[in-house]
C-alpha atoms as a PDB file:
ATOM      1  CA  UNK A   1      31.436 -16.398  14.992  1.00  0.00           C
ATOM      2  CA  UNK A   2      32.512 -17.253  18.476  1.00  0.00           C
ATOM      3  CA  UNK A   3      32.718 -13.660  20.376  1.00  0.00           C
ATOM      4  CA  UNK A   4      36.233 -14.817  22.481  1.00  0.00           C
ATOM      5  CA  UNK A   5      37.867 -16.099  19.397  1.00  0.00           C
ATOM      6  CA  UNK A   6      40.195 -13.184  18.482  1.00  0.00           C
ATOM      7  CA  UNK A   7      40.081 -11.386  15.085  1.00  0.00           C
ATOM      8  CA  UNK A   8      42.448 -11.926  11.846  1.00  0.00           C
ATOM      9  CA  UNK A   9      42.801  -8.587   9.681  1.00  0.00           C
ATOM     10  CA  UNK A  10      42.947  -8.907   6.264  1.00  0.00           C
ATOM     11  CA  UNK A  11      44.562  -5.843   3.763  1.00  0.00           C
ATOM     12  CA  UNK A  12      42.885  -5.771   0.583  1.00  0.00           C
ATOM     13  CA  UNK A  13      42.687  -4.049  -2.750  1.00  0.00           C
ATOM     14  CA  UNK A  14      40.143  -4.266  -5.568  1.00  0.00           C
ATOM     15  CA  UNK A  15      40.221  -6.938  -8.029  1.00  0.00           C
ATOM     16  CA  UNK A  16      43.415  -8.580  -6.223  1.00  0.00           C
ATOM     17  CA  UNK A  17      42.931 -12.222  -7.089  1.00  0.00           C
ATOM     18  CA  UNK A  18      45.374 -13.344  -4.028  1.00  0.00           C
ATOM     19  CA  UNK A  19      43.105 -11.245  -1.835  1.00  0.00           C
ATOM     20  CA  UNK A  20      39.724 -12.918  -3.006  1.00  0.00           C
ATOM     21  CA  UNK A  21      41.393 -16.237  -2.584  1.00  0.00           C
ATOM     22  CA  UNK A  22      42.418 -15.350   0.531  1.00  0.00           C
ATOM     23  CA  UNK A  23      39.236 -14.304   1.762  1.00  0.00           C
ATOM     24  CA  UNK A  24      38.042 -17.546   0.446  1.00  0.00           C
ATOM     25  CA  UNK A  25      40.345 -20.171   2.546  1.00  0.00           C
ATOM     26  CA  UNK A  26      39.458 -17.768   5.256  1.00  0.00           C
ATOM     27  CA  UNK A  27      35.509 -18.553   4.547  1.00  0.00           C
ATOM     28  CA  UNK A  28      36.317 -21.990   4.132  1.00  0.00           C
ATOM     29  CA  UNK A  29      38.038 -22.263   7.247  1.00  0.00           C
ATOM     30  CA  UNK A  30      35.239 -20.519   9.289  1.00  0.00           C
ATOM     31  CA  UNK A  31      38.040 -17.782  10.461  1.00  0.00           C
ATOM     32  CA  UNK A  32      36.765 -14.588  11.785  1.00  0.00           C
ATOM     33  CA  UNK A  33      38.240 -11.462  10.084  1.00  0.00           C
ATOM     34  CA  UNK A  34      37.761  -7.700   9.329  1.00  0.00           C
ATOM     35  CA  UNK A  35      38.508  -6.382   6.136  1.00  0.00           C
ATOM     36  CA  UNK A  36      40.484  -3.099   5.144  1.00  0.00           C
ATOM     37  CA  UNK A  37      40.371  -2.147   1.808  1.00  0.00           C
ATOM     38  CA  UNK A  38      44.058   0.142   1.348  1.00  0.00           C
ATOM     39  CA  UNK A  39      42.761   2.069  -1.904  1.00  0.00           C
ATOM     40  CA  UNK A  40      39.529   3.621   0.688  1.00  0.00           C
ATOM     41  CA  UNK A  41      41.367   3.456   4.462  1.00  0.00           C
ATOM     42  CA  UNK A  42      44.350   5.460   4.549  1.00  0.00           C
ATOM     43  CA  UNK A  43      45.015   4.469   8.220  1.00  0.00           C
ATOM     44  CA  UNK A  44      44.897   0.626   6.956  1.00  0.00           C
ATOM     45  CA  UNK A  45      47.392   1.629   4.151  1.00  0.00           C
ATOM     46  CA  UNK A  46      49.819   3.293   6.438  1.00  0.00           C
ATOM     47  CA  UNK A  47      49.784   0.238   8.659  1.00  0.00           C
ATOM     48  CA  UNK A  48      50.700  -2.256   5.552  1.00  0.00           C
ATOM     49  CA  UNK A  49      53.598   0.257   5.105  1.00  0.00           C
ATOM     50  CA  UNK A  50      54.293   0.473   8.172  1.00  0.00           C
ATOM     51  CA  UNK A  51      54.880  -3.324   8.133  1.00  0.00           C
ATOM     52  CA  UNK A  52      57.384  -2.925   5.341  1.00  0.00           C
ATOM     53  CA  UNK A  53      54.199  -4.907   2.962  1.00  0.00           C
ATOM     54  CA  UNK A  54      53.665  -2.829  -0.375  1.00  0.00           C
ATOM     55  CA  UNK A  55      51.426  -5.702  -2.273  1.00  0.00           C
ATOM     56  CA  UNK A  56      48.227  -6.957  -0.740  1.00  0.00           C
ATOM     57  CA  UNK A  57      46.548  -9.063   0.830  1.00  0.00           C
ATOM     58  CA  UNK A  58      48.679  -8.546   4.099  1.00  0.00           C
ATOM     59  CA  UNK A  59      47.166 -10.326   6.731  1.00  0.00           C
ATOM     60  CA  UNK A  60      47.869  -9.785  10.703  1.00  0.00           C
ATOM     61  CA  UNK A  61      47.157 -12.567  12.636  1.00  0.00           C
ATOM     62  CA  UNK A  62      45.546 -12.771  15.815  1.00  0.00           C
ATOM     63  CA  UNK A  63      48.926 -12.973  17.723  1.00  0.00           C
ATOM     64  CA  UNK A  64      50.288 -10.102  16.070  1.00  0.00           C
ATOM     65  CA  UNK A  65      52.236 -12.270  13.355  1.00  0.00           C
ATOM     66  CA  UNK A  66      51.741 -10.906   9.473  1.00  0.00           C
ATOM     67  CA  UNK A  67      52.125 -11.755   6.321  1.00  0.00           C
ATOM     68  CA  UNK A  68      51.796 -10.513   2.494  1.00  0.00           C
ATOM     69  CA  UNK A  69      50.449 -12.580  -0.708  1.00  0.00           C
ATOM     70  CA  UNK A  70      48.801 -16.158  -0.312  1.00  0.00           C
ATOM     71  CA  UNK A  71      49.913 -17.967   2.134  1.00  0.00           C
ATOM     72  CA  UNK A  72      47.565 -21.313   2.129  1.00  0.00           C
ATOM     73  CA  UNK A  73      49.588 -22.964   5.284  1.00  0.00           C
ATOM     74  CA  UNK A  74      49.572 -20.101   7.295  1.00  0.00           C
ATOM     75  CA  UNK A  75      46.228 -19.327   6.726  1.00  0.00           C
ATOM     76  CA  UNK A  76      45.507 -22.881   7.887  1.00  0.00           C
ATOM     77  CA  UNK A  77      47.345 -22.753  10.863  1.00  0.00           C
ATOM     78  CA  UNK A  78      45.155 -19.416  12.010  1.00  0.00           C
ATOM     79  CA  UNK A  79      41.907 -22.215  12.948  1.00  0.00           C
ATOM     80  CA  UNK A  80      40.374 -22.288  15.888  1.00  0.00           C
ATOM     81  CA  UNK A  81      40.271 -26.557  15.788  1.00  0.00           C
END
């Protein structure tokens, strides 16, 4: 993990299969994230709804730009190439 690059955040819930696939493409693309789990972290649940998101995963980006459910482009686009 390069130290500079900046870090993706990714909202997740147990057995959410778009959240362990997003995790996944996220592996795949060697993206550096941190994971909130929204069932265990109420402050990471009040910042989904305080996106307007009520389904995981919501992921913020490391420009600030978010996004809810699996998103395979976007998630592309966030690589450090």
């Amino acid at each position: 993990m390069n130290p500079d690059q900046p870090i993706t955040e990714l909202f997740t819930k147990p057995d959410c299969v778009q959240c362990d696939a997003t995790k996944r493409k996220l592996n795949e693309y060697r993206i550096p994230y941190v994971t909130h789990d929204v069932t265990k972290d109420d402050n990471a649940r009040d910042r989904v709804l305080a996106l307007g998101y009520r389904s995981a995963p919501v992921v913020i980006a490391p420009d600030g730009t978010s996004w809810s459910g699996l998103h395979l482009g976007k998630i592309k686009a966030l690589r450090d190439d």
